[in-house]
C-alpha atoms as a PDB file:
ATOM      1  CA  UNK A   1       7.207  92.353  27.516  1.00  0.00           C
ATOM      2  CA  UNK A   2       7.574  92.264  24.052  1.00  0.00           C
ATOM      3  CA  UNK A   3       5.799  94.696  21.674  1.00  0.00           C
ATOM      4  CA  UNK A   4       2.755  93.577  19.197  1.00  0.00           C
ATOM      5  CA  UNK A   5       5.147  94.797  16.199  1.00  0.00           C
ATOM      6  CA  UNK A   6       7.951  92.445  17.719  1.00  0.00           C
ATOM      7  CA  UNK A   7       5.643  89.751  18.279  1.00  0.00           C
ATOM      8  CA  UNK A   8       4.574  89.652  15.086  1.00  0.00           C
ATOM      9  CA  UNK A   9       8.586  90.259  13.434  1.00  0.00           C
ATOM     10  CA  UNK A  10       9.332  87.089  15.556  1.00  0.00           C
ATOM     11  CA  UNK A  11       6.805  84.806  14.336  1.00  0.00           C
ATOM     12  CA  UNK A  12       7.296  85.572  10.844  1.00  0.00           C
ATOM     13  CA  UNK A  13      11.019  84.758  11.440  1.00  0.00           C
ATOM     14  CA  UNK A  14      10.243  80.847  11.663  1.00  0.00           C
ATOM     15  CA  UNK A  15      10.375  79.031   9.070  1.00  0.00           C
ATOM     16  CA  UNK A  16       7.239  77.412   9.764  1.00  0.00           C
ATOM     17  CA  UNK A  17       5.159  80.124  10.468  1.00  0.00           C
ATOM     18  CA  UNK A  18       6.667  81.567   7.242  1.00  0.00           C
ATOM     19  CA  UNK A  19       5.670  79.142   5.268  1.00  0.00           C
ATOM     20  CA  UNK A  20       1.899  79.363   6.682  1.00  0.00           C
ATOM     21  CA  UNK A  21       1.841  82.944   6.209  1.00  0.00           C
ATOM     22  CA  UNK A  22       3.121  83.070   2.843  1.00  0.00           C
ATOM     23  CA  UNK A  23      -0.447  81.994   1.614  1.00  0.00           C
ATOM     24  CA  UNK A  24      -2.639  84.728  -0.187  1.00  0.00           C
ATOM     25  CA  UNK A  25      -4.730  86.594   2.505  1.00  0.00           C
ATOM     26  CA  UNK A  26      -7.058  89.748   2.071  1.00  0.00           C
ATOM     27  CA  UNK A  27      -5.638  91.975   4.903  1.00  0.00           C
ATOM     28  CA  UNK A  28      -8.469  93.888   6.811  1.00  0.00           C
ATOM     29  CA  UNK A  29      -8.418  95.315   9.897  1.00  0.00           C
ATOM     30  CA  UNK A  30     -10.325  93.731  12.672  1.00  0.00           C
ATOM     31  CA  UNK A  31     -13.616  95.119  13.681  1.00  0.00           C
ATOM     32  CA  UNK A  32     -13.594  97.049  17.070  1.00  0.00           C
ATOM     33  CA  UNK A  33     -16.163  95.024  19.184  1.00  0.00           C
ATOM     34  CA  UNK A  34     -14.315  92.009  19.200  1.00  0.00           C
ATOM     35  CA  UNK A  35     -12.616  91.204  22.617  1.00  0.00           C
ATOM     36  CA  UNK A  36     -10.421  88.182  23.104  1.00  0.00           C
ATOM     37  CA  UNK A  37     -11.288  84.863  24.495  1.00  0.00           C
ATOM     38  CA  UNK A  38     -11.350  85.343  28.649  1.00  0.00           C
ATOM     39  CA  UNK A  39      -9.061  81.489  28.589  1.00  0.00           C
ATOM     40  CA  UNK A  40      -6.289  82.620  26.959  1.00  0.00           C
ATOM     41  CA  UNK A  41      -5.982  86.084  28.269  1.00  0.00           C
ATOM     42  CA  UNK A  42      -6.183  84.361  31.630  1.00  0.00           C
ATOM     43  CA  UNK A  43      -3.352  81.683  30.476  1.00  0.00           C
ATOM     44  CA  UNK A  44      -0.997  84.897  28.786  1.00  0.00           C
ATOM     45  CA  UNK A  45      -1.255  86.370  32.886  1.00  0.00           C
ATOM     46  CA  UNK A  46      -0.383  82.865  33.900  1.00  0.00           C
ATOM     47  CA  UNK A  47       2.274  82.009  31.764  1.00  0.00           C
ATOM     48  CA  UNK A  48       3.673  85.984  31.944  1.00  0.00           C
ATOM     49  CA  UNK A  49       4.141  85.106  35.759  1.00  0.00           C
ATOM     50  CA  UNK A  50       5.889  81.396  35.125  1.00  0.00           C
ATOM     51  CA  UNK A  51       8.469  82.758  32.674  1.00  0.00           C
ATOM     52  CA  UNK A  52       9.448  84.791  35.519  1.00  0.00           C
ATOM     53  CA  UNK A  53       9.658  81.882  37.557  1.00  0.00           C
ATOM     54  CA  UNK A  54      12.042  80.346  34.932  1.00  0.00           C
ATOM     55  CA  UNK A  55      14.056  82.789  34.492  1.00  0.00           C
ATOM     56  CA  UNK A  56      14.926  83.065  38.243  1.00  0.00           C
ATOM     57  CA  UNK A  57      15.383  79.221  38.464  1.00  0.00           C
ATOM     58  CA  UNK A  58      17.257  78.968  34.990  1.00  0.00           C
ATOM     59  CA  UNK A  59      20.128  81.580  36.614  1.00  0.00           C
ATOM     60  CA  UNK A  60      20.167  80.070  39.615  1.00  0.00           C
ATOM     61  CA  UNK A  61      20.964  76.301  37.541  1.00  0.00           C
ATOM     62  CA  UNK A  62      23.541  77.942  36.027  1.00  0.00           C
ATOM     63  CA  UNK A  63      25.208  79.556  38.857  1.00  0.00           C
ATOM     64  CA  UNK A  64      24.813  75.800  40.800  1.00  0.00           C
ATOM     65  CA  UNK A  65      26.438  73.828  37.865  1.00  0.00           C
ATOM     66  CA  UNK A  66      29.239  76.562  37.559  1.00  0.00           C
ATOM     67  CA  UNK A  67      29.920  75.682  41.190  1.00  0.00           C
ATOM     68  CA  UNK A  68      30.106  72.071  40.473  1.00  0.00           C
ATOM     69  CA  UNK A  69      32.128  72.070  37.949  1.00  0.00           C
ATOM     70  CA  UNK A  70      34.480  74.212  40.216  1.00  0.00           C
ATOM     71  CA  UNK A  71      33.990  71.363  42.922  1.00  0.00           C
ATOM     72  CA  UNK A  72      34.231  68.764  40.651  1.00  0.00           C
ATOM     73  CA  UNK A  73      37.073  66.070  40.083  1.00  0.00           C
ATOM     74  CA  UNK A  74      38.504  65.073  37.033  1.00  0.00           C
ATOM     75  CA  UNK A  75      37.565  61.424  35.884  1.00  0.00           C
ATOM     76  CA  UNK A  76      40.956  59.538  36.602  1.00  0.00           C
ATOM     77  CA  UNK A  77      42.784  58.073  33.670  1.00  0.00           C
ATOM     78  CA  UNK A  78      43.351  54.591  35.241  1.00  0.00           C
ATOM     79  CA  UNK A  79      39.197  54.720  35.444  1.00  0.00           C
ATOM     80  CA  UNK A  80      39.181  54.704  31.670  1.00  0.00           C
ATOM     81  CA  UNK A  81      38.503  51.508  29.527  1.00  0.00           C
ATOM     82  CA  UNK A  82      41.347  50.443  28.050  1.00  0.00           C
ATOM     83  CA  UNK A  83      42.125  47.027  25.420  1.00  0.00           C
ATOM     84  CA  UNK A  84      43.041  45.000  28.954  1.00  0.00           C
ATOM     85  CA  UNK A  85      40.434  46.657  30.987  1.00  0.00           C
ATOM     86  CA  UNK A  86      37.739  46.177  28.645  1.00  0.00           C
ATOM     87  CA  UNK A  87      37.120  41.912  29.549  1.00  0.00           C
ATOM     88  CA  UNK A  88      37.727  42.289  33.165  1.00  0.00           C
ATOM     89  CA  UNK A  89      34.910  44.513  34.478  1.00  0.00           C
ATOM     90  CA  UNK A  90      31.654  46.394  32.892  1.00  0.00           C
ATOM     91  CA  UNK A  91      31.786  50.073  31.882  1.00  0.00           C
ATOM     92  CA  UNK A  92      29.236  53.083  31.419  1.00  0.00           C
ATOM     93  CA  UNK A  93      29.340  56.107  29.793  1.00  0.00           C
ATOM     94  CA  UNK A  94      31.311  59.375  31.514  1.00  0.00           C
ATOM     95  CA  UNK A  95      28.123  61.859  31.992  1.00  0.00           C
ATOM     96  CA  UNK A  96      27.905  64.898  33.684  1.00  0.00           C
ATOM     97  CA  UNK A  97      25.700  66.411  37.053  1.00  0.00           C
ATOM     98  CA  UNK A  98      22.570  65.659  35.102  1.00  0.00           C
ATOM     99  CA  UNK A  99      23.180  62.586  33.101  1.00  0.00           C
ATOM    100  CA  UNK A 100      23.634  64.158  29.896  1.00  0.00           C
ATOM    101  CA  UNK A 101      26.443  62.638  28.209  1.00  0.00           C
ATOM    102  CA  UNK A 102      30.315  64.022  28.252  1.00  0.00           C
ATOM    103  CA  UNK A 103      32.165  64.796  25.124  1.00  0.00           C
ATOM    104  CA  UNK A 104      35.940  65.832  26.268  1.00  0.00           C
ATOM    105  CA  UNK A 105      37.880  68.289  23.941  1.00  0.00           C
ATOM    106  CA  UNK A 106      40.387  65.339  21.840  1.00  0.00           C
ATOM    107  CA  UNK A 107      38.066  62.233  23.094  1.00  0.00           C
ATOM    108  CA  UNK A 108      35.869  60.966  20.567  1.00  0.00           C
ATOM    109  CA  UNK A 109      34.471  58.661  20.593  1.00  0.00           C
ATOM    110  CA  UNK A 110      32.700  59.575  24.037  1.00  0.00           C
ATOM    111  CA  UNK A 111      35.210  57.980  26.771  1.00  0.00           C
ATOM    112  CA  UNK A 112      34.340  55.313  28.870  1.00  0.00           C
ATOM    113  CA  UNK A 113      35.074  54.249  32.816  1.00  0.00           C
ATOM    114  CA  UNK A 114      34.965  51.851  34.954  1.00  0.00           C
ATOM    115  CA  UNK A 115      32.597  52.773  38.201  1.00  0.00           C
ATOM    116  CA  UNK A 116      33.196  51.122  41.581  1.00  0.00           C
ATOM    117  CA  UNK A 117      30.384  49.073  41.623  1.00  0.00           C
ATOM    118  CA  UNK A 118      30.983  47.159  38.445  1.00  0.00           C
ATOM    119  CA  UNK A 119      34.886  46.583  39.796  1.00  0.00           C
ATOM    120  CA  UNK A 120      32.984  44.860  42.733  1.00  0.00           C
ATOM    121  CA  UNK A 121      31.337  43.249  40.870  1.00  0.00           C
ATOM    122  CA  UNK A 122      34.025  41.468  38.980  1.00  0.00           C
ATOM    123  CA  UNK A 123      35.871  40.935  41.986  1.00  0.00           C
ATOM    124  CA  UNK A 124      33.128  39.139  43.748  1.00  0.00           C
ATOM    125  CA  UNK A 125      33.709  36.667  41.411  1.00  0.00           C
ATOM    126  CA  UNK A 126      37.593  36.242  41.784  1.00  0.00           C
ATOM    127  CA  UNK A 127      36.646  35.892  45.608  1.00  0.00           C
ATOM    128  CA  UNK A 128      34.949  33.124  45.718  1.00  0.00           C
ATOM    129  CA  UNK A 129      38.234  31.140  43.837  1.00  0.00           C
ATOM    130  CA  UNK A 130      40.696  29.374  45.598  1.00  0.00           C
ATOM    131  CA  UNK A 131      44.273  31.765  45.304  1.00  0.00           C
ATOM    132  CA  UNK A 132      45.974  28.203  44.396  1.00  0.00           C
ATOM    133  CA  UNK A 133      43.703  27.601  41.717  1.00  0.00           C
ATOM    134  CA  UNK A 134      44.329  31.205  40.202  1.00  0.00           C
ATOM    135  CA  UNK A 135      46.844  31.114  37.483  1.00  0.00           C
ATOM    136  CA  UNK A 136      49.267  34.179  36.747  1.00  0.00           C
ATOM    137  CA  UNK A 137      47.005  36.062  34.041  1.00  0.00           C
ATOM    138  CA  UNK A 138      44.417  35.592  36.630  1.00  0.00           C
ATOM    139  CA  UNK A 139      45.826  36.820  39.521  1.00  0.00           C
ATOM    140  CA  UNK A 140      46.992  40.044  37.730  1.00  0.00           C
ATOM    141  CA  UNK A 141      43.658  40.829  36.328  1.00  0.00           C
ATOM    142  CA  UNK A 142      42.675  40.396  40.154  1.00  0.00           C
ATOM    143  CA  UNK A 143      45.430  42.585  41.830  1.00  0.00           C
ATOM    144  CA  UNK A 144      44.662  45.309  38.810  1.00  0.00           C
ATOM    145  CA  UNK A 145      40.953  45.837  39.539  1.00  0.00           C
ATOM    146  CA  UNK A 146      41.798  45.816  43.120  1.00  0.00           C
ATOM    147  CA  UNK A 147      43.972  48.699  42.402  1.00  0.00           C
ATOM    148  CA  UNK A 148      41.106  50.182  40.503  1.00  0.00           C
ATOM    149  CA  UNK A 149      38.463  49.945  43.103  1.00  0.00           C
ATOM    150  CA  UNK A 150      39.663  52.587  46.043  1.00  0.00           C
ATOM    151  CA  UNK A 151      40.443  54.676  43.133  1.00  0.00           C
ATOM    152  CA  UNK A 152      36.908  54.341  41.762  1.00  0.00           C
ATOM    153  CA  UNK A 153      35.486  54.860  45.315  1.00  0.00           C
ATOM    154  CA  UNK A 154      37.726  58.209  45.789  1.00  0.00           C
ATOM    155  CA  UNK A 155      36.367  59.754  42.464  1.00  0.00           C
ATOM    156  CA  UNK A 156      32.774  58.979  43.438  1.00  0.00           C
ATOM    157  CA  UNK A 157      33.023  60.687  46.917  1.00  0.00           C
ATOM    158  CA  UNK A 158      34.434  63.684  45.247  1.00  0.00           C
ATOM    159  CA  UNK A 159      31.836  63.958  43.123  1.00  0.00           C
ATOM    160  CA  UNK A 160      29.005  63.352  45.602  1.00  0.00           C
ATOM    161  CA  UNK A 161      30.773  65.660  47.613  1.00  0.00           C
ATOM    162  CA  UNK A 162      30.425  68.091  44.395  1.00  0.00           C
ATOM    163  CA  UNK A 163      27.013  67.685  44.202  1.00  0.00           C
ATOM    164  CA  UNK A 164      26.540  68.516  48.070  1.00  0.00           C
ATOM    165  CA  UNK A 165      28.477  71.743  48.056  1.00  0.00           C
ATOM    166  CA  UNK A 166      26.871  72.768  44.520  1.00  0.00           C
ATOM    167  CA  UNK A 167      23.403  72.111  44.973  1.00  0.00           C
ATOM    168  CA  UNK A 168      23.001  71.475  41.805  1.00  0.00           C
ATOM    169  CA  UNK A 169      20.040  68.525  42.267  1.00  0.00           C
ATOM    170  CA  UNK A 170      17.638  70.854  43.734  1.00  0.00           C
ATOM    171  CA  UNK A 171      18.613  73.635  41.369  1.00  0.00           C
ATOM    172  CA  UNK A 172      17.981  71.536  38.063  1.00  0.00           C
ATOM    173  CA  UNK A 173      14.770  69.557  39.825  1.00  0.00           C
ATOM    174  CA  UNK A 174      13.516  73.249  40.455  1.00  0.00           C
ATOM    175  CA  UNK A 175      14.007  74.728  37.011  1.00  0.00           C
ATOM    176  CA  UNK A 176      12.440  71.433  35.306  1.00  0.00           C
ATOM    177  CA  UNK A 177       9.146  71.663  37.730  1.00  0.00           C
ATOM    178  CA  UNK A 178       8.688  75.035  36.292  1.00  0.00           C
ATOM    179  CA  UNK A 179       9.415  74.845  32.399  1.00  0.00           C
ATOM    180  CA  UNK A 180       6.922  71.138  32.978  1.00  0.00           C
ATOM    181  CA  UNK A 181       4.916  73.487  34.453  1.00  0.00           C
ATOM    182  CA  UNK A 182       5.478  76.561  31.557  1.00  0.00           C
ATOM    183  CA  UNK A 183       4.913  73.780  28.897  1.00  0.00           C
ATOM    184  CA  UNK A 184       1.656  73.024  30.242  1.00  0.00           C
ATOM    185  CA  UNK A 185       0.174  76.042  30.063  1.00  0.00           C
ATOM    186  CA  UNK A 186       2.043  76.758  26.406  1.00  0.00           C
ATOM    187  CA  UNK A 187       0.053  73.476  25.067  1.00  0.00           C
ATOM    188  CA  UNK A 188      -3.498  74.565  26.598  1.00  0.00           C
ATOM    189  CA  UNK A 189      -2.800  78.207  24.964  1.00  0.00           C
ATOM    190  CA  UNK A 190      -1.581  76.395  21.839  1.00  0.00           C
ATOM    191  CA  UNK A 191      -5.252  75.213  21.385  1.00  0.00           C
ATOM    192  CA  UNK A 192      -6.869  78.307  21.757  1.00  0.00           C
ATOM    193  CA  UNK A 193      -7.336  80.023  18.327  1.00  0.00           C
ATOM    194  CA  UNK A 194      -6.227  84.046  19.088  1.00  0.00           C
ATOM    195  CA  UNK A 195      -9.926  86.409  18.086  1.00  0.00           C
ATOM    196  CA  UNK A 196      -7.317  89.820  18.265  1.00  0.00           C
ATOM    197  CA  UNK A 197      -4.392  90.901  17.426  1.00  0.00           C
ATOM    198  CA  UNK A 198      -3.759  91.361  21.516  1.00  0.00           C
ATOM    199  CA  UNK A 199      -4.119  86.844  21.664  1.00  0.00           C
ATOM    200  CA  UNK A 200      -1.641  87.031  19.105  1.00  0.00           C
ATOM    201  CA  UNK A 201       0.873  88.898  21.052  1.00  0.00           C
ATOM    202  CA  UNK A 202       0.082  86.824  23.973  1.00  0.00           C
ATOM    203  CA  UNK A 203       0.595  84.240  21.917  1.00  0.00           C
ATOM    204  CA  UNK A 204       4.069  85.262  20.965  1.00  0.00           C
ATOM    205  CA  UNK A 205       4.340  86.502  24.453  1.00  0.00           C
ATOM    206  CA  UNK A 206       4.108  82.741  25.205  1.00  0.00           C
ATOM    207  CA  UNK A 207       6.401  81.672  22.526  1.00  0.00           C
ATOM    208  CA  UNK A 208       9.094  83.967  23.619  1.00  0.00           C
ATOM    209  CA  UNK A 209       8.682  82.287  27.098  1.00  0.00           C
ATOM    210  CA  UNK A 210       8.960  78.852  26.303  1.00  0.00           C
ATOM    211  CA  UNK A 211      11.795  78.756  23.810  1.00  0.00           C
ATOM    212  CA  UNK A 212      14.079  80.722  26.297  1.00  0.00           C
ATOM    213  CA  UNK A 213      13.039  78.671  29.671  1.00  0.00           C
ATOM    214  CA  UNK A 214      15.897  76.740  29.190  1.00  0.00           C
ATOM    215  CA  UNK A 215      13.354  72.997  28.796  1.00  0.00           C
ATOM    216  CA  UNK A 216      15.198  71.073  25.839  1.00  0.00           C
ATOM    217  CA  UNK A 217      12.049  70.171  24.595  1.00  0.00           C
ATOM    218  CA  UNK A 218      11.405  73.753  24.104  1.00  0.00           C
ATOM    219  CA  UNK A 219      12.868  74.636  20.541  1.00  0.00           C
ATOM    220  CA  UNK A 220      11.133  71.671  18.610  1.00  0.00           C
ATOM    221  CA  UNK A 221       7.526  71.776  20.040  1.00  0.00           C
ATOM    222  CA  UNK A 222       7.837  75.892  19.301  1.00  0.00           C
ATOM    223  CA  UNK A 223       8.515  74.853  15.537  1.00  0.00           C
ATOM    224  CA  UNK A 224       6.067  71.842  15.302  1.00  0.00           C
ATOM    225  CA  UNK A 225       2.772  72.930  17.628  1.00  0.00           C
ATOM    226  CA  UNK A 226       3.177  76.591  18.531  1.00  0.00           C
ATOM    227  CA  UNK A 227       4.739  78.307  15.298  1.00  0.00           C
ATOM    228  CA  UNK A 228       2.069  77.122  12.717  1.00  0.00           C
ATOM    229  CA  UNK A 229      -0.754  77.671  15.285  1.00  0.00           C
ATOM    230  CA  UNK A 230       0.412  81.166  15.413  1.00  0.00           C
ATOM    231  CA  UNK A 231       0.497  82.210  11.475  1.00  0.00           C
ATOM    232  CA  UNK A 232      -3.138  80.572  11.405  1.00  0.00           C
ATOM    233  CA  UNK A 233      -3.993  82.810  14.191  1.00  0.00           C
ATOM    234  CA  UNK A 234      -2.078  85.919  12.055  1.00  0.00           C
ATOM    235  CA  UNK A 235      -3.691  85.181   8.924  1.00  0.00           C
ATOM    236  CA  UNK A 236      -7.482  84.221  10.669  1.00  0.00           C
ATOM    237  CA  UNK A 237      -7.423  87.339  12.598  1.00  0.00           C
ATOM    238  CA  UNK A 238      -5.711  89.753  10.013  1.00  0.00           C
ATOM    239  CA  UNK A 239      -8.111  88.439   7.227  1.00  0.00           C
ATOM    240  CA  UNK A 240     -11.132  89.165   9.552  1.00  0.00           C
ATOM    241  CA  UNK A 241     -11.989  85.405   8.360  1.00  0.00           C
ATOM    242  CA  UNK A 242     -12.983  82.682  10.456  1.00  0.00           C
ATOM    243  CA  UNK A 243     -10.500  80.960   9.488  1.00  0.00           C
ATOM    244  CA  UNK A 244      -6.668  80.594   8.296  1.00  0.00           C
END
């Protein structure tokens, strides 16, 4: 848990909720008998317990896609698009476990490959030809994507095999279920204007949470919705105004 002075050191280190709380306040200290809203104490206990949950789950992503890239094959150079290549069959992108695109050390632009299905797909068509009427350019550009194809096929078993061993599927489909779940919460508390200094620290509390839960969404809705909600909160409940 973070302390209230922490709290408070963090959320003045964004820019945004810099820039909120540079406007003149009259500092007072808040009057005793105020108590916090029941909601958002109720979401900081919720949202305390979730970040564990993250946590946990974000480790155990990390351990899973170590392991697959340990299991992993490398993408075969005859795979890769090339000048010839290029008009025979289609192409996609070389991504990693999770989609995200792959950017290899001396590759740019980002390299591309020709799967098995799209080599079937271009020799479907050759098939249904007659080998007579295939001429010589023809009948190479058939004989090279056959070559391709159990090459293609070999790669793709490695990797599913990759995945198996790895379990990196259930480990990432875990982690996002809870930082969905985190984000949730962090929008509903969001909305919530803090009455004490102890909702802003559950507040922050929150903030902490979010940005390190690993969600890549995390960083910008912190800076657009959460940061500038929380310097109003500073400056509201620090003023002893009503509002920011």
């Amino acid at each position: 848990m973070i302390t209230r002075r922490l709290a408070l050191f963090r959320i003045a280190a964004s820019s945004a909720v810099a820039a909120t709380a540079a406007a003149p306040v009259v500092m007072t200290v808040v009057q005793a008998k105020t108590t916090e809203a029941p909601e958002l104490v109720r979401l900081g206990r919720k949202i305390k317990k979730l970040d564990a949950i993250c946590q946990h789950r974000k480790e155990a992503k990390a351990l899973a896609l170590a392991a697959y890239e340990t299991a992993a094959p490398v993408l075969p150079n005859d795979l890769l698009v090339t000048a010839y290549s290029r008009d025979l069959a289609e192409s996609e992108r070389e991504t990693d476990c999770d989609g995200a695109n792959v950017y290899p050390i001396g590759h740019a632009p980002q390299r591309r490959y020709h799967p098995s299905y799209y080599l079937r797909d271009a020799l479907d068509d050759w098939a249904g030809m007659d080998e007579n009427d295939l001429d010589e350019a023809e009948r190479e550009a058939r004989d090279y994507l056959s070559r391709l194809l159990p090459i293609a096929e070999a790669y793709e078993r490695s990797c599913k095999d990759a995945l198996a061993i790895s379990g990196i599927r259930k480990a990432s489909g875990s982690h996002f279920k809870a930082t969905e779940a985190l984000g949730r919460l962090c929008q509903r508390l969001a909305e919530i204007p803090a009455l004490t200094t102890e909702g802003i620290t559950i507040k922050a509390e929150a903030y902490d949470a979010w940005k390190r839960s690993g969600c890549e969404r995390a960083e910008q809705f912190g800076a657009l919705v959460m940061g500038p909600g929380l310097a109003a909160d500073i400056c509201r409940v620090l003023s002893g105004s009503d509002e920011a």
